[in-house]
C-alpha atoms as a PDB file:
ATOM      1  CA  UNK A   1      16.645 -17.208   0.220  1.00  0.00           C
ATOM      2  CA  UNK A   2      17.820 -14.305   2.006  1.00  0.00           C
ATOM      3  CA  UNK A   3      18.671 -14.173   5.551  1.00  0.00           C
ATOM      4  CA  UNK A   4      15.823 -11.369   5.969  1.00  0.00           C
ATOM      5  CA  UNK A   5      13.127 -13.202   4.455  1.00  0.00           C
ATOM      6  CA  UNK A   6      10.514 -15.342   6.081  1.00  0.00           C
ATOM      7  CA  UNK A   7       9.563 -18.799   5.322  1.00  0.00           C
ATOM      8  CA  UNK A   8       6.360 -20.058   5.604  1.00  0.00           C
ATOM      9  CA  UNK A   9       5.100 -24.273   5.113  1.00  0.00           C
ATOM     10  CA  UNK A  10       2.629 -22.828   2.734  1.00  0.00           C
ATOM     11  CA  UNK A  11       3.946 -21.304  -0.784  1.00  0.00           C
ATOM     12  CA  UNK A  12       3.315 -17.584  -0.975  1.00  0.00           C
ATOM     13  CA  UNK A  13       1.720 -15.295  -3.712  1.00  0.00           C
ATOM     14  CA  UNK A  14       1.773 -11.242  -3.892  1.00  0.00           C
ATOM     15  CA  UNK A  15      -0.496  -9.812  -6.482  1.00  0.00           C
ATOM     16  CA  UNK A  16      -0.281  -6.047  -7.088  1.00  0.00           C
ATOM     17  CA  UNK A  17      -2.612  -4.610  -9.079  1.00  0.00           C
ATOM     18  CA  UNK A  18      -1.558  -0.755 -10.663  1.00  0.00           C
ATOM     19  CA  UNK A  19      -1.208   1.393 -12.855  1.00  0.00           C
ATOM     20  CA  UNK A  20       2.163   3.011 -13.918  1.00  0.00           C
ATOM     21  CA  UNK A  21       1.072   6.627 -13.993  1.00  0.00           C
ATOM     22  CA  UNK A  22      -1.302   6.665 -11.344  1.00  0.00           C
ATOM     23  CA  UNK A  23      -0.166   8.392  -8.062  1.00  0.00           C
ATOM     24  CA  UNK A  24      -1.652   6.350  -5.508  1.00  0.00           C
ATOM     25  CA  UNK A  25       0.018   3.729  -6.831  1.00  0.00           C
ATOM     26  CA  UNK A  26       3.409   5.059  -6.811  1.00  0.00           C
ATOM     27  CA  UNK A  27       2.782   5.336  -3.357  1.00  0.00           C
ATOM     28  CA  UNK A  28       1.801   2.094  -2.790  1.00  0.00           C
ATOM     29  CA  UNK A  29       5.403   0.400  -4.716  1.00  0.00           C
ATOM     30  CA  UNK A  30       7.810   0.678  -1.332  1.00  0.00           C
ATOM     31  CA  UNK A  31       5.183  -0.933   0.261  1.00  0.00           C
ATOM     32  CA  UNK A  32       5.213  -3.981  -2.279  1.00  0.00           C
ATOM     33  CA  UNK A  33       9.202  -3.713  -2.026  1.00  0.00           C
ATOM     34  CA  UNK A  34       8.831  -3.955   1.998  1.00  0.00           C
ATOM     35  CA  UNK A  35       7.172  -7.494   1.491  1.00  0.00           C
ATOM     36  CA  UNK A  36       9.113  -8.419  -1.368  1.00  0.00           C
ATOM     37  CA  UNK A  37      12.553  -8.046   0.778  1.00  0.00           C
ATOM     38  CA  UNK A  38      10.578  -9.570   3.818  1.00  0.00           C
ATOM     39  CA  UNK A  39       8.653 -12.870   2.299  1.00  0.00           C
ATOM     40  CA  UNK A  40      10.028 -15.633   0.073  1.00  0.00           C
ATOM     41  CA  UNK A  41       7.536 -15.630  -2.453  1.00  0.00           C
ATOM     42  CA  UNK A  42       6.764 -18.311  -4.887  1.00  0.00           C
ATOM     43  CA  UNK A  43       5.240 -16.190  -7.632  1.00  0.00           C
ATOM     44  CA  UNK A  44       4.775 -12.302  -7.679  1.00  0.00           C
ATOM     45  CA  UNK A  45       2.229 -11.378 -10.288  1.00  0.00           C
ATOM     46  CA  UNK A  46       2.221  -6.969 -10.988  1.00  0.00           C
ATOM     47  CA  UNK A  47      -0.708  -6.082 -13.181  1.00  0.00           C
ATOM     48  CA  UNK A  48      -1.049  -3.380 -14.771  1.00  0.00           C
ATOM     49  CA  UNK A  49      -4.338  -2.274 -15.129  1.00  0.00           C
ATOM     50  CA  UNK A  50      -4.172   0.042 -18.167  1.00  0.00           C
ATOM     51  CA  UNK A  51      -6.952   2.802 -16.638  1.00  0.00           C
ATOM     52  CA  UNK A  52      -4.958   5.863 -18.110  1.00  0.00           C
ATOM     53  CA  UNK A  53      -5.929   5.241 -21.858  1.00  0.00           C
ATOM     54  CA  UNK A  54      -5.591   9.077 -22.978  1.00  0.00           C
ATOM     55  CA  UNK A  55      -8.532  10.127 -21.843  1.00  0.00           C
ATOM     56  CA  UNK A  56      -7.978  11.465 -18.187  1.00  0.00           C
ATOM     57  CA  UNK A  57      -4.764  12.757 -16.002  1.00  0.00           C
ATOM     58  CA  UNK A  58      -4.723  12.512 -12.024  1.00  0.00           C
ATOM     59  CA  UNK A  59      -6.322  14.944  -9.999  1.00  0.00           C
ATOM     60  CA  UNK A  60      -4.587  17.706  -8.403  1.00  0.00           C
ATOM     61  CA  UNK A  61      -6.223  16.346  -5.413  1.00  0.00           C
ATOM     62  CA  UNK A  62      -5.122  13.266  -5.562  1.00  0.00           C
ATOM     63  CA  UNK A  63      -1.176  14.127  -5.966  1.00  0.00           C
ATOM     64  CA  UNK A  64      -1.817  16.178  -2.218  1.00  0.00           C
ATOM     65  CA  UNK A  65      -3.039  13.363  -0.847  1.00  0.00           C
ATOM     66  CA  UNK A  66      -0.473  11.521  -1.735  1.00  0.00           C
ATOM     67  CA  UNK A  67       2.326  13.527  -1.310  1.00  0.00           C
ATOM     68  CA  UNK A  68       0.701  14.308   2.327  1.00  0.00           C
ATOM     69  CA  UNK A  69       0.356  10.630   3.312  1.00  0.00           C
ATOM     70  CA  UNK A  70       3.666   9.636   1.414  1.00  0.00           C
ATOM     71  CA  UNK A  71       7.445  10.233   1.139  1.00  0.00           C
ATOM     72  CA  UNK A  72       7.413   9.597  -2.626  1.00  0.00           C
ATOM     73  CA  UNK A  73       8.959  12.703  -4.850  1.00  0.00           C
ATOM     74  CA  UNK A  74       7.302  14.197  -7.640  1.00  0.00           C
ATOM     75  CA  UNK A  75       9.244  16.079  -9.752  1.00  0.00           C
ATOM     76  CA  UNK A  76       8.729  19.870 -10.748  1.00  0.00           C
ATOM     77  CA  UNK A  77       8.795  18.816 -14.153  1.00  0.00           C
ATOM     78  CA  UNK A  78       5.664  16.072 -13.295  1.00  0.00           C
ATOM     79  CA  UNK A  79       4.196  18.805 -11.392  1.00  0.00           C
ATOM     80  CA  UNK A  80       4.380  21.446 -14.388  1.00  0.00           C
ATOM     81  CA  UNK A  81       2.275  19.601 -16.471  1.00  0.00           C
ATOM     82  CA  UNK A  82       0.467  16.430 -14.853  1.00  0.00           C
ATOM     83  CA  UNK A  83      -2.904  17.806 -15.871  1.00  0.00           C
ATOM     84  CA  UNK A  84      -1.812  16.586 -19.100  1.00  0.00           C
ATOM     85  CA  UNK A  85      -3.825  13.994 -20.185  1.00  0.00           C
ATOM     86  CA  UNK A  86      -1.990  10.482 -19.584  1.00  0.00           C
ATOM     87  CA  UNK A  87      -2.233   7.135 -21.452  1.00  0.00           C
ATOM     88  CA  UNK A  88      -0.283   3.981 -19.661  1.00  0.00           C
ATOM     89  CA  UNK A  89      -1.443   1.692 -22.347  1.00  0.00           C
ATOM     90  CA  UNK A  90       2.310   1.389 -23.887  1.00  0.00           C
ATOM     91  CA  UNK A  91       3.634   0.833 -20.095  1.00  0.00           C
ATOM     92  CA  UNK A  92       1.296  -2.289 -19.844  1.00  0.00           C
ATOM     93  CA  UNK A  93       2.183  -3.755 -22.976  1.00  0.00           C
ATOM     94  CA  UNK A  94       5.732  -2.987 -21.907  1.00  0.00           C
ATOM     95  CA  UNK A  95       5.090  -4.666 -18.703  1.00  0.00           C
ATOM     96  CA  UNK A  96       3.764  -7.735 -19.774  1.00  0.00           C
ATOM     97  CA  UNK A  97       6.173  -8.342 -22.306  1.00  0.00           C
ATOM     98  CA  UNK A  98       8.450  -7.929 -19.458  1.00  0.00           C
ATOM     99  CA  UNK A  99       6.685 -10.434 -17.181  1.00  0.00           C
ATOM    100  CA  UNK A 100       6.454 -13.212 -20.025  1.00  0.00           C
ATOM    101  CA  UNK A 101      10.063 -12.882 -21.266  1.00  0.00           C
ATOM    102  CA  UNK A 102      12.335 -11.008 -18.458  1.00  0.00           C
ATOM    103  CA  UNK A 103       9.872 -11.561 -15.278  1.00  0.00           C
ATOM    104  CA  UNK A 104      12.992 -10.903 -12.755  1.00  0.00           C
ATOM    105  CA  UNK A 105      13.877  -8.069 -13.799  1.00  0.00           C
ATOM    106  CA  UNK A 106       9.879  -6.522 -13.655  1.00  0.00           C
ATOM    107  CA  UNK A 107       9.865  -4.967  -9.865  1.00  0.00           C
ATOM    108  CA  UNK A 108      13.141  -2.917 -10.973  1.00  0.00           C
ATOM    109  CA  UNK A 109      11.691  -1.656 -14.207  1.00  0.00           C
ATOM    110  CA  UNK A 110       8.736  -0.739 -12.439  1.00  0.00           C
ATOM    111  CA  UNK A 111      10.238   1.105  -9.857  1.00  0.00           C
ATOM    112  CA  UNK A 112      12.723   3.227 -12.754  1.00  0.00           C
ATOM    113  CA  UNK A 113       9.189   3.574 -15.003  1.00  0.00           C
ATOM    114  CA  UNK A 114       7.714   5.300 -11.596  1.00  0.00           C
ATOM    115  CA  UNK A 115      10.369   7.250 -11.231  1.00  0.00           C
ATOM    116  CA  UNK A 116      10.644   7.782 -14.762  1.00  0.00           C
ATOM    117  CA  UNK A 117       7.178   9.009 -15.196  1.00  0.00           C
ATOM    118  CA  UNK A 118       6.523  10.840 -11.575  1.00  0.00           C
ATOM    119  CA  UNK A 119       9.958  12.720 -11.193  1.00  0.00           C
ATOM    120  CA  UNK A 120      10.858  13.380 -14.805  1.00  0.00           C
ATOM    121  CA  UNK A 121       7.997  13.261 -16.341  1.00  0.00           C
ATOM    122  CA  UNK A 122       8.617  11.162 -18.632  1.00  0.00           C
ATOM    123  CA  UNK A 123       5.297  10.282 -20.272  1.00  0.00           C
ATOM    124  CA  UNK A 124       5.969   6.860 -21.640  1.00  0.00           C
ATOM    125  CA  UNK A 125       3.836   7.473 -24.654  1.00  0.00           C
ATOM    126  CA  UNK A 126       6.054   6.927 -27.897  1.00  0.00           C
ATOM    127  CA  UNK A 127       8.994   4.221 -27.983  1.00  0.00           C
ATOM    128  CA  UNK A 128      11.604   7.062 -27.662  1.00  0.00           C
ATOM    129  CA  UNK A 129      10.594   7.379 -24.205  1.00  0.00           C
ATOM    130  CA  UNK A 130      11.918   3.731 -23.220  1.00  0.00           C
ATOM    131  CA  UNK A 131      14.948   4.282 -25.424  1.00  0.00           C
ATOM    132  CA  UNK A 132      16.761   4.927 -21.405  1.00  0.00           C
ATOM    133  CA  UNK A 133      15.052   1.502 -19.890  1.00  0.00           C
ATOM    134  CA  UNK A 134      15.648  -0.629 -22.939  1.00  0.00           C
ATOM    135  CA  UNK A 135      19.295   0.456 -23.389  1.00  0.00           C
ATOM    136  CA  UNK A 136      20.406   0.007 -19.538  1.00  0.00           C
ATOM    137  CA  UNK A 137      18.399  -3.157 -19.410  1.00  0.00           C
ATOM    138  CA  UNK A 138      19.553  -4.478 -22.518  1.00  0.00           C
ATOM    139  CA  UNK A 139      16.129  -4.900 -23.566  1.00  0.00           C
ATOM    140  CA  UNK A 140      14.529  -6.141 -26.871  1.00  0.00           C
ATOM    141  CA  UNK A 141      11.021  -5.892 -26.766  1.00  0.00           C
ATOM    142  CA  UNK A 142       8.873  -6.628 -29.954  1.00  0.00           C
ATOM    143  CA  UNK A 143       7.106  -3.389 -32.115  1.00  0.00           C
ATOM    144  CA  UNK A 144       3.055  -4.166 -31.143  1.00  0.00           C
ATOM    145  CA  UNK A 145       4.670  -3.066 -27.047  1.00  0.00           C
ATOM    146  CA  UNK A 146       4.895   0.686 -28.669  1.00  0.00           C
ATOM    147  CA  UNK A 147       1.290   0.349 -30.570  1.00  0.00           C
ATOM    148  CA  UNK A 148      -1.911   2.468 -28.971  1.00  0.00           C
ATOM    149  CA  UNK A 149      -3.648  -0.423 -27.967  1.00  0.00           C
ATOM    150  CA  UNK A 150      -3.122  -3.039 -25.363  1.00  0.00           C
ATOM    151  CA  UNK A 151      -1.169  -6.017 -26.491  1.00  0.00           C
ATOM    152  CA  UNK A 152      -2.808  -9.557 -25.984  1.00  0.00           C
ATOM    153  CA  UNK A 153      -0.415 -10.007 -23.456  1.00  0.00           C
ATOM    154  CA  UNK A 154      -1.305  -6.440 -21.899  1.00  0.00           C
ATOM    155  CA  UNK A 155      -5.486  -7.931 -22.477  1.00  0.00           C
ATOM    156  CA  UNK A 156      -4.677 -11.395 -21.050  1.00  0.00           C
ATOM    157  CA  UNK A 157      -3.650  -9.457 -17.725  1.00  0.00           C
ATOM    158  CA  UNK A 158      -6.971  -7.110 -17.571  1.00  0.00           C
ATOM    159  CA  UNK A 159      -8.913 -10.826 -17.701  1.00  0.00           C
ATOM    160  CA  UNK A 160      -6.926 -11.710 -14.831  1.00  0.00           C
ATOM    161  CA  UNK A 161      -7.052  -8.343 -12.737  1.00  0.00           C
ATOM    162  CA  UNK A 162     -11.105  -8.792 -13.569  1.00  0.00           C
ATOM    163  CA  UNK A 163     -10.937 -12.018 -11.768  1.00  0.00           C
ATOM    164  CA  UNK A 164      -9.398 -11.452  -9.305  1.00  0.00           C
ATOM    165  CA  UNK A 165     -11.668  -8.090  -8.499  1.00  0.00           C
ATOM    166  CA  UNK A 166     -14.685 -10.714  -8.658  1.00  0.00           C
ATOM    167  CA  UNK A 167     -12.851 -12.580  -6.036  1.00  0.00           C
ATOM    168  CA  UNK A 168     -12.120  -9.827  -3.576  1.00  0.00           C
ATOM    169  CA  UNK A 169     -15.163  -7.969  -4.136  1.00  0.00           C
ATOM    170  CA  UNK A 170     -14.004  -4.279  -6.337  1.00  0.00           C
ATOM    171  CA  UNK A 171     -12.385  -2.813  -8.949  1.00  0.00           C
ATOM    172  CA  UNK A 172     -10.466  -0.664  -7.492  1.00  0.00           C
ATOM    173  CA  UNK A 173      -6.802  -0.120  -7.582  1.00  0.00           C
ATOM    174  CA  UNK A 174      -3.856  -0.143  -6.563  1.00  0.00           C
ATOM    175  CA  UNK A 175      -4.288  -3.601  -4.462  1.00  0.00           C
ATOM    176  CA  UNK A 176      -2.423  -5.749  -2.666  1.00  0.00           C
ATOM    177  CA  UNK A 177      -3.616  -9.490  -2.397  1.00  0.00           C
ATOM    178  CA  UNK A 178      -1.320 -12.175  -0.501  1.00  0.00           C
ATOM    179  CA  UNK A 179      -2.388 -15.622  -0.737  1.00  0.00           C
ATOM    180  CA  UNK A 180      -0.642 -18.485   1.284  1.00  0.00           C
ATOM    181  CA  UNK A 181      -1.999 -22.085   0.163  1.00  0.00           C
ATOM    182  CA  UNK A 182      -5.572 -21.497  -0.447  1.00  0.00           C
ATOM    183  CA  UNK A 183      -6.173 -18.681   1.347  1.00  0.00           C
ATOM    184  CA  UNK A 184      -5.728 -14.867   0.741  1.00  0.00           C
ATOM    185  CA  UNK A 185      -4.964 -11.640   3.009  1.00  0.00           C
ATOM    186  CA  UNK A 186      -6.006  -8.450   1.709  1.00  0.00           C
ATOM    187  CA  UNK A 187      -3.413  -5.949   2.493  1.00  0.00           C
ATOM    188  CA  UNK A 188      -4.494  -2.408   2.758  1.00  0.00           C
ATOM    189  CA  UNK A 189      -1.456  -0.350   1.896  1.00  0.00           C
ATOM    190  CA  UNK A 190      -3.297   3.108   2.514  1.00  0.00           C
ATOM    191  CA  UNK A 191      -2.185   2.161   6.320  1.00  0.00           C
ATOM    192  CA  UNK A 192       1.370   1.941   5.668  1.00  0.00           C
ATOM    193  CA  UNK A 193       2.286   4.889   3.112  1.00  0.00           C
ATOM    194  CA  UNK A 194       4.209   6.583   5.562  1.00  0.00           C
ATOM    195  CA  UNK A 195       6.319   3.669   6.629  1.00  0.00           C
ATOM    196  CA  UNK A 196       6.100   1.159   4.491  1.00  0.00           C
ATOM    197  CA  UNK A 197       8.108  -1.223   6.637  1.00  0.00           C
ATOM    198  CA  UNK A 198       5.235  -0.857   8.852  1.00  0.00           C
ATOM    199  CA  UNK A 199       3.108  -3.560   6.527  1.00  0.00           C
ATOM    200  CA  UNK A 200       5.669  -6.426   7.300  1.00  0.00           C
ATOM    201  CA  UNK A 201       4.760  -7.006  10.534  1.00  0.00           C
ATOM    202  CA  UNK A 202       1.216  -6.848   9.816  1.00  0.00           C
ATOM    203  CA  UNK A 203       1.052  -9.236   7.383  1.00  0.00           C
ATOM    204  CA  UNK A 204       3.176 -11.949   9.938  1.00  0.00           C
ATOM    205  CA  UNK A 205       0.513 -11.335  12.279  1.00  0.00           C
ATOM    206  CA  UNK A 206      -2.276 -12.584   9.433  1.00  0.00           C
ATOM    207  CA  UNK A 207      -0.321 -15.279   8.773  1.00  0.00           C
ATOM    208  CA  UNK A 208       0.132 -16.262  12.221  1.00  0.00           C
ATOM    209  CA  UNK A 209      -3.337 -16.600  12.689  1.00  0.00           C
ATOM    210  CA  UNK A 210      -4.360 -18.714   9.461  1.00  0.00           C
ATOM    211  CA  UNK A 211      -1.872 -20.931  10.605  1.00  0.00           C
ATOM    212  CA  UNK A 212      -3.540 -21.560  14.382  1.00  0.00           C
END
């Protein structure tokens, strides 16, 4: 374990629920990668929630907010064109392939898929568009990852994100769920956009007190 990161008696769990080509949750990744270099963490699960499915592109208003609450770059190139309709159904199946076969290497691919997608524009919607991730990663994922519709892997996560949102109470997203033991600490990351390293010491304090 690093020397950073804190230990607790009780194993922790980070959920993050997202979705690769929506903004808010862009913003809400160096808040995840604040707790991840902060907390030794047993298991880290990253769903992707597949809500882009072709249909739909962000809002111009959304990508102010963000960018007015946030540090987090978008590209001219994103900019130029985000109104675009967007599909993130190849990411997910990406994703979970990633998570069942290469699982360490899944926060970094997210982050260079973010930056991919929100800086380049890089719309992620035929396998060409991987061609840069797979090659530096030394990647191998199978064909059905590059079909139009979810994977079972990529539906076997939506089942889980669904429980989860029964558990918590919504369905919306991004969110950030810690559990230690048996209990959970919902983590609002809309506080801590502007400095993310804000949401570490927040989250020792809730820990603190479910261990009194």
């Amino acid at each position: 374990m690093p020397a950073n990161q804190t230990k607790h008696q009780d194993p922790l769990t980070l959920y993050f629920i997202y979705d690769s080509h929506c903004p808010w949750s862009y913003a809400a990744t160096p808040v995840v990668a604040e707790l991840i270099n902060a907390f030794d963490f047993s298991d880290l699960h990253l769903l992707h929630c597949a809500h882009f499915n072709g249909s739909d592109a962000p809002k111009q208003a959304q990508i102010e907010q963000v960018s007015a609450l946030s540090d987090i770059e978008f590209g001219d190139s994103y900019l130029a064109q985000h109104k675009k309709k967007a599909s993130s159904v190849k990411v997910a199946n990406f994703m979970s392939w990633v998570q069942s076969k290469q699982a360490d290497k899944e926060f970094e691919l997210l982050q260079a898929i973010q930056k991919q997608h929100f800086v380049d524009a890089n719309p992620f919607e035929t396998r060409d568009n991987f061609d840069k991730l797979i090659n530096h990663y030394k990647l191998s994922p199978s064909n059905k990852v590059f079909k139009d519709a979810l994977s079972h892997e990529a539906e076997s996560v939506l089942a889980g994100i669904a429980e989860i949102g029964e558990a918590i109470g919504t369905n919306a997203f991004p969110v950030l769920v810690m559990t230690s033991g048996d209990q959970a600490i919902f983590i609002d990351h809309s506080e801590h956009l502007a400095a993310p390293e804000g949401v570490v010491a927040a989250v020792r304090e809730e820990l603190a007190a479910l261990e009194v």
